[in-house]
PDB file of N, CA and C in Angstrom:
ATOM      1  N   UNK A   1       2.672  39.961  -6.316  1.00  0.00           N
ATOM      2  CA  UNK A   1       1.282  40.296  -6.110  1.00  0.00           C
ATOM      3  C   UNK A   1       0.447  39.611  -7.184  1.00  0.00           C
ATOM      4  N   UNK A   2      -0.866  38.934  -6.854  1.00  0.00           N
ATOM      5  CA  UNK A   2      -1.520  38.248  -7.783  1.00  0.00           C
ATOM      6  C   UNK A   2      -3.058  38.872  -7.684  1.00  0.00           C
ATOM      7  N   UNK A   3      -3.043  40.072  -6.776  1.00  0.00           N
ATOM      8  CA  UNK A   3      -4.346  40.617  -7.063  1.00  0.00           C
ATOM      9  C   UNK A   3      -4.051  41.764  -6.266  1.00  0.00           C
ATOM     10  N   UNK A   4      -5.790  42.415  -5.936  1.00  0.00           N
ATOM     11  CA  UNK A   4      -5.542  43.368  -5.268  1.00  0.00           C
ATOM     12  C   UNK A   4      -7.264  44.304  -5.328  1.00  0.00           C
ATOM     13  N   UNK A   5      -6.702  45.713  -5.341  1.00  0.00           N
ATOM     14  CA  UNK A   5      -8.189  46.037  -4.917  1.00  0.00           C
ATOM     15  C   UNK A   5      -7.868  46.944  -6.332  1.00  0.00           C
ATOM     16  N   UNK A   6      -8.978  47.172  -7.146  1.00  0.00           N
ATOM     17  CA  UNK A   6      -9.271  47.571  -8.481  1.00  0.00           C
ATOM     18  C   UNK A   6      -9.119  49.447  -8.636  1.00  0.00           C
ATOM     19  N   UNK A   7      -8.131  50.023  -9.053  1.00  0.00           N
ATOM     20  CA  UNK A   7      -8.330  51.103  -9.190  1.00  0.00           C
ATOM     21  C   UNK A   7      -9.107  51.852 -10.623  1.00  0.00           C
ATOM     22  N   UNK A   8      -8.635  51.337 -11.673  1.00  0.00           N
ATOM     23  CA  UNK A   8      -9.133  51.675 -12.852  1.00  0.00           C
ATOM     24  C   UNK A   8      -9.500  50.853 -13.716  1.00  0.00           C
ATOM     25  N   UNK A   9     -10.705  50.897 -14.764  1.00  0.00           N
ATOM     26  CA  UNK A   9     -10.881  49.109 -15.752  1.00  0.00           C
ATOM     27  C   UNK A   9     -10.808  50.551 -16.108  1.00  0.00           C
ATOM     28  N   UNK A  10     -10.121  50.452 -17.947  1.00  0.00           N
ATOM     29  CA  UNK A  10     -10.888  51.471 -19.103  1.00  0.00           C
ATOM     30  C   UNK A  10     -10.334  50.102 -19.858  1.00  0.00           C
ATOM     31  N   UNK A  11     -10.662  50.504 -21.586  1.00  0.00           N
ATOM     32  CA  UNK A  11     -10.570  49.792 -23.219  1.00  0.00           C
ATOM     33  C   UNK A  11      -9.296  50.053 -23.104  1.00  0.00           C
ATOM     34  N   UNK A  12      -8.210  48.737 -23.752  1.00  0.00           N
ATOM     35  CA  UNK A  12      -7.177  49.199 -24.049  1.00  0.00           C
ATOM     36  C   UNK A  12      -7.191  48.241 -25.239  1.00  0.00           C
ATOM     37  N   UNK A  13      -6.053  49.017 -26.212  1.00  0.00           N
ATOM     38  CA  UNK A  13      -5.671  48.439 -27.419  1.00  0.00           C
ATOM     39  C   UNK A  13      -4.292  47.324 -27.174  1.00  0.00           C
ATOM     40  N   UNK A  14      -4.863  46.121 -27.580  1.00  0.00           N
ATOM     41  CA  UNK A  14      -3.908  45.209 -27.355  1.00  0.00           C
ATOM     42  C   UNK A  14      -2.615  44.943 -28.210  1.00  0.00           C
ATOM     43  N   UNK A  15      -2.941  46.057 -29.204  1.00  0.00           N
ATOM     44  CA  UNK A  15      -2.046  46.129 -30.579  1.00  0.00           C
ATOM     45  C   UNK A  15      -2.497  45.761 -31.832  1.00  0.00           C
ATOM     46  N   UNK A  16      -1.705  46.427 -32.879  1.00  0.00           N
ATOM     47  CA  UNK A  16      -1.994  45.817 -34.263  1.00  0.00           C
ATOM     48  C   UNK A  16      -2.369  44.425 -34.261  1.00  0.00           C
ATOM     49  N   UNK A  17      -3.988  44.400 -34.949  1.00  0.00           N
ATOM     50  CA  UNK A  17      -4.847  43.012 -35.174  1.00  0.00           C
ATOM     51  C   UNK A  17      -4.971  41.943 -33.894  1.00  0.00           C
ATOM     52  N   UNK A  18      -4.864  42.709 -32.597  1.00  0.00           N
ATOM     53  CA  UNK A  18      -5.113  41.658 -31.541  1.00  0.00           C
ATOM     54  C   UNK A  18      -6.489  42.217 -31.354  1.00  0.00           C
ATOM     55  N   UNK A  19      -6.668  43.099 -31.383  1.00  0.00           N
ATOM     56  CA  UNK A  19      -8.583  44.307 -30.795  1.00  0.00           C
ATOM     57  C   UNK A  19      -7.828  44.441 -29.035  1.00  0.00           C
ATOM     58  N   UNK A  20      -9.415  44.632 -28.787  1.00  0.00           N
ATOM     59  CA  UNK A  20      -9.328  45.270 -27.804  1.00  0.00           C
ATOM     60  C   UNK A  20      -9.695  44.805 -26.219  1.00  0.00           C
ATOM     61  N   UNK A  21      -9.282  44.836 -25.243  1.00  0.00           N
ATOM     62  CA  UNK A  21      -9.668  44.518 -24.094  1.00  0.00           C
ATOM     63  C   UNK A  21      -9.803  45.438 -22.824  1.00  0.00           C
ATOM     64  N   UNK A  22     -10.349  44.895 -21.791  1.00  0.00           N
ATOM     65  CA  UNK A  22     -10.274  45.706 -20.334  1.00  0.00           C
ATOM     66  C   UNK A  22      -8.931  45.615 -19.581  1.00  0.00           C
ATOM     67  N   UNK A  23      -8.337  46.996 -19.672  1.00  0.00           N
ATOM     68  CA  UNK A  23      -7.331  46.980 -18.132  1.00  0.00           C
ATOM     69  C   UNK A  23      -7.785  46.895 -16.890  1.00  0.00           C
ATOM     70  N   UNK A  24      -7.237  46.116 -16.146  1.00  0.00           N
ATOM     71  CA  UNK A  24      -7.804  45.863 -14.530  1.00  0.00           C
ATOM     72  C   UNK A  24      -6.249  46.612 -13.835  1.00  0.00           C
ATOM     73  N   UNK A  25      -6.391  47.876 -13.535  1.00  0.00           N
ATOM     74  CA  UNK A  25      -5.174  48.373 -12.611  1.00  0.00           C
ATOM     75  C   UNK A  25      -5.385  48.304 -11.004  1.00  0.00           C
ATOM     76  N   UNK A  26      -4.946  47.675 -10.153  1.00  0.00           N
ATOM     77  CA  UNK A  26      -5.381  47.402  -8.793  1.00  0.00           C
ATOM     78  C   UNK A  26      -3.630  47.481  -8.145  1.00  0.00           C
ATOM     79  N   UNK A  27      -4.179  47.726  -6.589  1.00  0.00           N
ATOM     80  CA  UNK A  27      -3.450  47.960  -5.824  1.00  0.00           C
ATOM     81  C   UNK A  27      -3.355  47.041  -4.495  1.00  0.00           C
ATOM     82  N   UNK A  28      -2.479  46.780  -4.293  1.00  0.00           N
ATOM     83  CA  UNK A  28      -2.590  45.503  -2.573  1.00  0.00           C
ATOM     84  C   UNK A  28      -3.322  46.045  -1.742  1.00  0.00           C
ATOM     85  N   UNK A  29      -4.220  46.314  -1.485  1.00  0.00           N
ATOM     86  CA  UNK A  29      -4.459  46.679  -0.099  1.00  0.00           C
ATOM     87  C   UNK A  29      -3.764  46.686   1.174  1.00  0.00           C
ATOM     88  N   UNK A  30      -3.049  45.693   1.118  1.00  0.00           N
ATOM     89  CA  UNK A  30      -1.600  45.895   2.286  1.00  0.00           C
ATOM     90  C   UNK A  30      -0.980  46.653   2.468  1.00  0.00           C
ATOM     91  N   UNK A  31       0.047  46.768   0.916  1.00  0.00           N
ATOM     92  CA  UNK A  31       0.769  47.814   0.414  1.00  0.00           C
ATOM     93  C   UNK A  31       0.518  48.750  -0.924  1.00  0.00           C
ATOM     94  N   UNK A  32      -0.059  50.079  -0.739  1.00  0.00           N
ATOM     95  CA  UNK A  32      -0.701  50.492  -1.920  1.00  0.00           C
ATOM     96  C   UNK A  32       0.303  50.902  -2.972  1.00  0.00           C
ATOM     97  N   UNK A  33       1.689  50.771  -2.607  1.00  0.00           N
ATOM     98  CA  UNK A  33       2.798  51.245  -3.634  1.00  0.00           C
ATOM     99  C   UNK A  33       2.732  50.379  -3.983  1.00  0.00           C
ATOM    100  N   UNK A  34       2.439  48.909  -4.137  1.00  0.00           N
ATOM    101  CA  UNK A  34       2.600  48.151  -5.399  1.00  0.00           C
ATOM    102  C   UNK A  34       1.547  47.532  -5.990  1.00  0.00           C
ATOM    103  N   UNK A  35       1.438  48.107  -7.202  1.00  0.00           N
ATOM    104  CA  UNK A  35       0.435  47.765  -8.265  1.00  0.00           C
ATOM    105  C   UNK A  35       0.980  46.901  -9.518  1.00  0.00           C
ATOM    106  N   UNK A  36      -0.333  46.685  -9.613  1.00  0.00           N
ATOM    107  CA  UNK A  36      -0.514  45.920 -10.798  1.00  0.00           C
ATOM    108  C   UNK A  36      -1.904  45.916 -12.111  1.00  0.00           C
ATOM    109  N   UNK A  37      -1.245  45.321 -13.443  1.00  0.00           N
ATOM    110  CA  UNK A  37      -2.439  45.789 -14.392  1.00  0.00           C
ATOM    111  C   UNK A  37      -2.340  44.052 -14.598  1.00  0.00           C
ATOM    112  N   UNK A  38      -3.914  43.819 -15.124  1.00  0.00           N
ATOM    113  CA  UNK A  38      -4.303  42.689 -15.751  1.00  0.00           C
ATOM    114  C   UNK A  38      -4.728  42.664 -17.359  1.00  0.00           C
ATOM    115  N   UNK A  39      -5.498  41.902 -17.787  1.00  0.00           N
ATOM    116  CA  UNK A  39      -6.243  42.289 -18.833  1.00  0.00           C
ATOM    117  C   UNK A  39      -7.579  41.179 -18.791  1.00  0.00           C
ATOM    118  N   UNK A  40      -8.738  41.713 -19.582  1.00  0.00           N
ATOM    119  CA  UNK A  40      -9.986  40.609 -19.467  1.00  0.00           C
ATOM    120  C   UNK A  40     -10.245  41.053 -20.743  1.00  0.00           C
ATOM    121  N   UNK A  41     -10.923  40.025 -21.413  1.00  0.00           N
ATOM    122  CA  UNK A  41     -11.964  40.279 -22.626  1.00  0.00           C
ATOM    123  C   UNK A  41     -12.766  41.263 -22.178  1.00  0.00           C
ATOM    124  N   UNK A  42     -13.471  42.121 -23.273  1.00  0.00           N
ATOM    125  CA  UNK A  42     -14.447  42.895 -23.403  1.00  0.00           C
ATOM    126  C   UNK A  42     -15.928  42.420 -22.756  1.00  0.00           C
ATOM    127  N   UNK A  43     -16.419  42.658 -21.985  1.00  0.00           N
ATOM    128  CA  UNK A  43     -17.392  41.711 -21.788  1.00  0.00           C
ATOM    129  C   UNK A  43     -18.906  42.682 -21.051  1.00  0.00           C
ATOM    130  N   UNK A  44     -19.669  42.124 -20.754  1.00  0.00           N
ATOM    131  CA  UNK A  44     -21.311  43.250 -20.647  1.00  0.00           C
ATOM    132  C   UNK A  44     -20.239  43.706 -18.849  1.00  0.00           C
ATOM    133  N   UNK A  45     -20.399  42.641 -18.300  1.00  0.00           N
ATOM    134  CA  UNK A  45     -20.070  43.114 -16.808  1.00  0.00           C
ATOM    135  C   UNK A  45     -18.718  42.707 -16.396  1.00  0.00           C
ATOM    136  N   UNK A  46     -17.692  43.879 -16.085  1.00  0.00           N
ATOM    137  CA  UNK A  46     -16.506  43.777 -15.813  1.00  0.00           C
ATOM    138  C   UNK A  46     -16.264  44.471 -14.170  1.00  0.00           C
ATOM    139  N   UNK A  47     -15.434  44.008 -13.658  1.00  0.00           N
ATOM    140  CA  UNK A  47     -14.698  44.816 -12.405  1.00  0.00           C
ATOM    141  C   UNK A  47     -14.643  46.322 -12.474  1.00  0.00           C
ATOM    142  N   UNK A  48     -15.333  46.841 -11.428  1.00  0.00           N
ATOM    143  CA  UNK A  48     -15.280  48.006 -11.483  1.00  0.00           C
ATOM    144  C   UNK A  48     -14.369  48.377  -9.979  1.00  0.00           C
ATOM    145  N   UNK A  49     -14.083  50.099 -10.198  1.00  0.00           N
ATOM    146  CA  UNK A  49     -13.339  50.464  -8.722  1.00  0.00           C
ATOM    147  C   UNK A  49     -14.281  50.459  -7.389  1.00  0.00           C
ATOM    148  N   UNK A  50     -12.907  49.282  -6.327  1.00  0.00           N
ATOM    149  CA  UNK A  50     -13.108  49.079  -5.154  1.00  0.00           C
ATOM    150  C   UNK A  50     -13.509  47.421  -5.374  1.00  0.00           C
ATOM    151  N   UNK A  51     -13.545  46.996  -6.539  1.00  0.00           N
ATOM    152  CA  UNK A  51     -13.990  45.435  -6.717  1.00  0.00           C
ATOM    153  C   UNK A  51     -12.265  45.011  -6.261  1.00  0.00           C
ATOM    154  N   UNK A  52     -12.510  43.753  -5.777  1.00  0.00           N
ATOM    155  CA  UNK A  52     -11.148  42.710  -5.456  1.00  0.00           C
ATOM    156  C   UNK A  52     -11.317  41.681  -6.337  1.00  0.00           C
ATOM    157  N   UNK A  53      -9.805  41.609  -7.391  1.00  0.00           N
ATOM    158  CA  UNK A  53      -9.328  40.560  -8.052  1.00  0.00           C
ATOM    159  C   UNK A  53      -8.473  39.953  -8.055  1.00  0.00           C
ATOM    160  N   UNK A  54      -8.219  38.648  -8.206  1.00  0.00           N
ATOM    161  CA  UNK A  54      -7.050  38.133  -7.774  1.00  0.00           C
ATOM    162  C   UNK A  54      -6.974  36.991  -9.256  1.00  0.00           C
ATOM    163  N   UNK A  55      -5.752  36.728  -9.266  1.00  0.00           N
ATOM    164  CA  UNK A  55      -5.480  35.508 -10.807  1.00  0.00           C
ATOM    165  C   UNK A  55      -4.665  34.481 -10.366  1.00  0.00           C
ATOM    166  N   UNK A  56      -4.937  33.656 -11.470  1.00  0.00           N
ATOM    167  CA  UNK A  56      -4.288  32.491 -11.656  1.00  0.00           C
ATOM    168  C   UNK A  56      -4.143  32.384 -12.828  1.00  0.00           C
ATOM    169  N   UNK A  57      -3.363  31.368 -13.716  1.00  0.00           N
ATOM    170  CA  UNK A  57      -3.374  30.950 -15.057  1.00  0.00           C
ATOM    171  C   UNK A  57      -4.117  31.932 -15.599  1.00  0.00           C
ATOM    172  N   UNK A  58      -4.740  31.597 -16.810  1.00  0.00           N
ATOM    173  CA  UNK A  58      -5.727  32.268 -17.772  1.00  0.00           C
ATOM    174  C   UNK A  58      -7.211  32.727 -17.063  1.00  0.00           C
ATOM    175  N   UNK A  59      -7.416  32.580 -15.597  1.00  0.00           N
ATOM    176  CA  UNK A  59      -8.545  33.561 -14.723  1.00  0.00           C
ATOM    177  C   UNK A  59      -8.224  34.137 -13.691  1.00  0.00           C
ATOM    178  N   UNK A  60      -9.305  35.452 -13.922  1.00  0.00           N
ATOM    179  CA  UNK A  60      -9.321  35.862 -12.922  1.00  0.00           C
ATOM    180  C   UNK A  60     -10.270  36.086 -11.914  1.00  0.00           C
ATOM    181  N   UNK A  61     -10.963  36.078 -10.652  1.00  0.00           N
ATOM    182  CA  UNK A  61     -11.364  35.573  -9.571  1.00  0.00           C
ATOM    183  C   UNK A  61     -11.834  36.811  -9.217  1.00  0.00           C
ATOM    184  N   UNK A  62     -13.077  37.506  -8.995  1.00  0.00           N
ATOM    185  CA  UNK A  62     -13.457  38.304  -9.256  1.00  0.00           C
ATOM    186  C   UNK A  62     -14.523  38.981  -7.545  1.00  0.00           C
ATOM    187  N   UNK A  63     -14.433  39.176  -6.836  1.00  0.00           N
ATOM    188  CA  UNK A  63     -15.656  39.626  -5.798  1.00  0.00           C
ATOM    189  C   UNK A  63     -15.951  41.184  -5.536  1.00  0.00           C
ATOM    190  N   UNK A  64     -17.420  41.126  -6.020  1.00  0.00           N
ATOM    191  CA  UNK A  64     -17.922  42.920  -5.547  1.00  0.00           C
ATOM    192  C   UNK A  64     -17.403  43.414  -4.323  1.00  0.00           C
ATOM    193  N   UNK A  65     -17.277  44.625  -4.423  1.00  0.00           N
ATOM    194  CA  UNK A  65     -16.731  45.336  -2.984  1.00  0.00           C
ATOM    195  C   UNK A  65     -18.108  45.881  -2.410  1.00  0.00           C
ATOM    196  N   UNK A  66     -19.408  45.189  -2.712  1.00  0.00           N
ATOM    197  CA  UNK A  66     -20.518  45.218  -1.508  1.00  0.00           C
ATOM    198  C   UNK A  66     -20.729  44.019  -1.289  1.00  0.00           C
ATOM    199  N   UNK A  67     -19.590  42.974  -1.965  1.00  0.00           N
ATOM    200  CA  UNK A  67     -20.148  41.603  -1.395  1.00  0.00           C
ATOM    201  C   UNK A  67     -21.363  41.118  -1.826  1.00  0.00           C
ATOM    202  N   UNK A  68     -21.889  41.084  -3.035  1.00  0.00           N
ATOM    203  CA  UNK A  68     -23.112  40.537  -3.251  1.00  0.00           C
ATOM    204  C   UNK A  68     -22.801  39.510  -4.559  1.00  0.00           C
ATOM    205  N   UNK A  69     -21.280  39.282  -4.526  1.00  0.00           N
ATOM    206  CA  UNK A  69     -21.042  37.886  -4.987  1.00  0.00           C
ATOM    207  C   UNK A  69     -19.414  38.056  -4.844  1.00  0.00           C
ATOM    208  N   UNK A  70     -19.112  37.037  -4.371  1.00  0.00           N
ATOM    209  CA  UNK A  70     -17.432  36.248  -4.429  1.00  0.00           C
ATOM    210  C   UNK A  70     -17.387  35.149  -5.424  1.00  0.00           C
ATOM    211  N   UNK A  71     -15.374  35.527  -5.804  1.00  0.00           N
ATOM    212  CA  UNK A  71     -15.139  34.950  -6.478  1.00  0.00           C
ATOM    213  C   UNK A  71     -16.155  34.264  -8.280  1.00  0.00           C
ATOM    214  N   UNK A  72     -16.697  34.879  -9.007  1.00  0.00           N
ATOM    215  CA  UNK A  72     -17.014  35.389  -9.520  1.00  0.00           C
ATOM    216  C   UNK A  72     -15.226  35.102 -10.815  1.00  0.00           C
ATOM    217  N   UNK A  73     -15.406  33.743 -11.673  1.00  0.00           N
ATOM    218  CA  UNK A  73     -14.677  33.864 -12.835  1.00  0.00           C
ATOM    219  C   UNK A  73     -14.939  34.407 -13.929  1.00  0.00           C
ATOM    220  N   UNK A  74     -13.334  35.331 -14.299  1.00  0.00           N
ATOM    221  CA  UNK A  74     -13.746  35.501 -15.847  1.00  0.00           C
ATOM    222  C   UNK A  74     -12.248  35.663 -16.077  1.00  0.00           C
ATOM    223  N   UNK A  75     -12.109  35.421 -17.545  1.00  0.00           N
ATOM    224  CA  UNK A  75     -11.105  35.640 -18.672  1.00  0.00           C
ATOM    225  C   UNK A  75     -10.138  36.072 -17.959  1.00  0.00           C
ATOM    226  N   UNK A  76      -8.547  35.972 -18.191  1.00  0.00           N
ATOM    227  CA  UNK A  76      -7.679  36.562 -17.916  1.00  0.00           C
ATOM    228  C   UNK A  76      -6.679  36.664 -19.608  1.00  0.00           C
ATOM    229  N   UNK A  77      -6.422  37.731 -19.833  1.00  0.00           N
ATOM    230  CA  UNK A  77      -5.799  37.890 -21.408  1.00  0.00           C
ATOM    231  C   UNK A  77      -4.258  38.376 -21.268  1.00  0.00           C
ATOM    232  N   UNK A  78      -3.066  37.444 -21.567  1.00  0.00           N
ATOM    233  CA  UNK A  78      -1.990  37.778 -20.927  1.00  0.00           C
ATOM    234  C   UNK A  78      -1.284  37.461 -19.541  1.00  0.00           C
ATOM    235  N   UNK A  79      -0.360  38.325 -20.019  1.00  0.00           N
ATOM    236  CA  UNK A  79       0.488  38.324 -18.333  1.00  0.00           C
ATOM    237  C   UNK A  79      -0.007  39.654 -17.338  1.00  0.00           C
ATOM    238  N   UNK A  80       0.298  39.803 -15.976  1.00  0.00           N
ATOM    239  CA  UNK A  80      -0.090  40.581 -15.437  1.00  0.00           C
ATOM    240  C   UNK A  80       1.603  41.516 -15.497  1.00  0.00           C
ATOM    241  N   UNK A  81       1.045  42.607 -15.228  1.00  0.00           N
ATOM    242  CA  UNK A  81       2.444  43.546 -15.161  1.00  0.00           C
ATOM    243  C   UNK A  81       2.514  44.667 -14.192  1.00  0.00           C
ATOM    244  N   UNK A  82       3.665  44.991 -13.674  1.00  0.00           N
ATOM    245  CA  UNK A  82       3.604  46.094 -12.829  1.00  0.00           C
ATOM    246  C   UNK A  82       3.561  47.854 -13.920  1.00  0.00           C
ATOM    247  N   UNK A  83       2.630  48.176 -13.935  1.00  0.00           N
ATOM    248  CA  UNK A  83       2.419  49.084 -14.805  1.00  0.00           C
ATOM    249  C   UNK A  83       3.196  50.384 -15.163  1.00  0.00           C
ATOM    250  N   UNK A  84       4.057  50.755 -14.093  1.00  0.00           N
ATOM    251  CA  UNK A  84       5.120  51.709 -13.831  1.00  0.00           C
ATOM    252  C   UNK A  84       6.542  51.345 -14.275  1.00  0.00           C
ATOM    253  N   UNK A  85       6.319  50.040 -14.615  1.00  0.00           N
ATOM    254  CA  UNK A  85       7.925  49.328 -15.034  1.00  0.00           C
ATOM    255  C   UNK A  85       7.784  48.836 -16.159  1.00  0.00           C
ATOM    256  N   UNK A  86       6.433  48.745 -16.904  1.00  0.00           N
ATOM    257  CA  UNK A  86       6.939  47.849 -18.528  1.00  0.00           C
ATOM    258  C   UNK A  86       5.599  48.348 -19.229  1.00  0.00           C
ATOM    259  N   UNK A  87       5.531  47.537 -20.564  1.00  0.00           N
ATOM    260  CA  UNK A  87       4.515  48.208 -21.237  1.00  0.00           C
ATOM    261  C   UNK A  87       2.945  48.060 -21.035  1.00  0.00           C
ATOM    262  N   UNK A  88       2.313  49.040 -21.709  1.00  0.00           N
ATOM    263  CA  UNK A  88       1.069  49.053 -20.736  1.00  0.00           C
ATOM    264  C   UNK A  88       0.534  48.046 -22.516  1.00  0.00           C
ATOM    265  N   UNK A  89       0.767  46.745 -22.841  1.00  0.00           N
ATOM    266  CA  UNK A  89       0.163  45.706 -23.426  1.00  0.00           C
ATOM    267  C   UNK A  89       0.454  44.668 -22.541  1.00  0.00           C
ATOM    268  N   UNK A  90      -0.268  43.764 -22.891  1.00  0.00           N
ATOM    269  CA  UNK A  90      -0.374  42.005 -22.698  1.00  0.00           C
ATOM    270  C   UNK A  90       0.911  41.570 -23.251  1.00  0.00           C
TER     271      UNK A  90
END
């Protein structure tokens, strides 16, 4: 899975002397048992729930869930992870 539909952004601590960033936790819309977390820089306007994100490399691809903009880049910090199976850092 390389994206999905956005369940939760909150602040997460990236660890000793990294600071801090946004979790992006989203779900397939296909299949809602499999999720996934991202990470983004801190930033004024981030993905909120019901937004669709999807990644590549170091971005992620961003469209409102009223559609009043697609695809929409920003930051990707890390690897993406299935959040139920490993640690909740980058």
């Amino acid at each position: 899975m390389v994206g999905g539909v956005v369940t939760e952004s909150c602040l997460n601590s990236l660890g000793v002397g990294k600071g801090n960033a946004i979790r992006l936790w989203c779900i397939d819309p296909n299949n809602p048992h499999n999720e996934m977390v991202v990470f983004t820089p801190i930033a004024v306007e981030v993905p909120k729930n019901g937004d669709l994100i999807w990644w590549s490399g170091d971005t992620i691809m961003w469209t409102a869930e009223d559609l009043s903009f697609v695809d929409r880049k920003i930051e990707k910090v890390g690897d993406s992870f299935d959040p139920r199976t490993e640690d909740m850092k980058p």
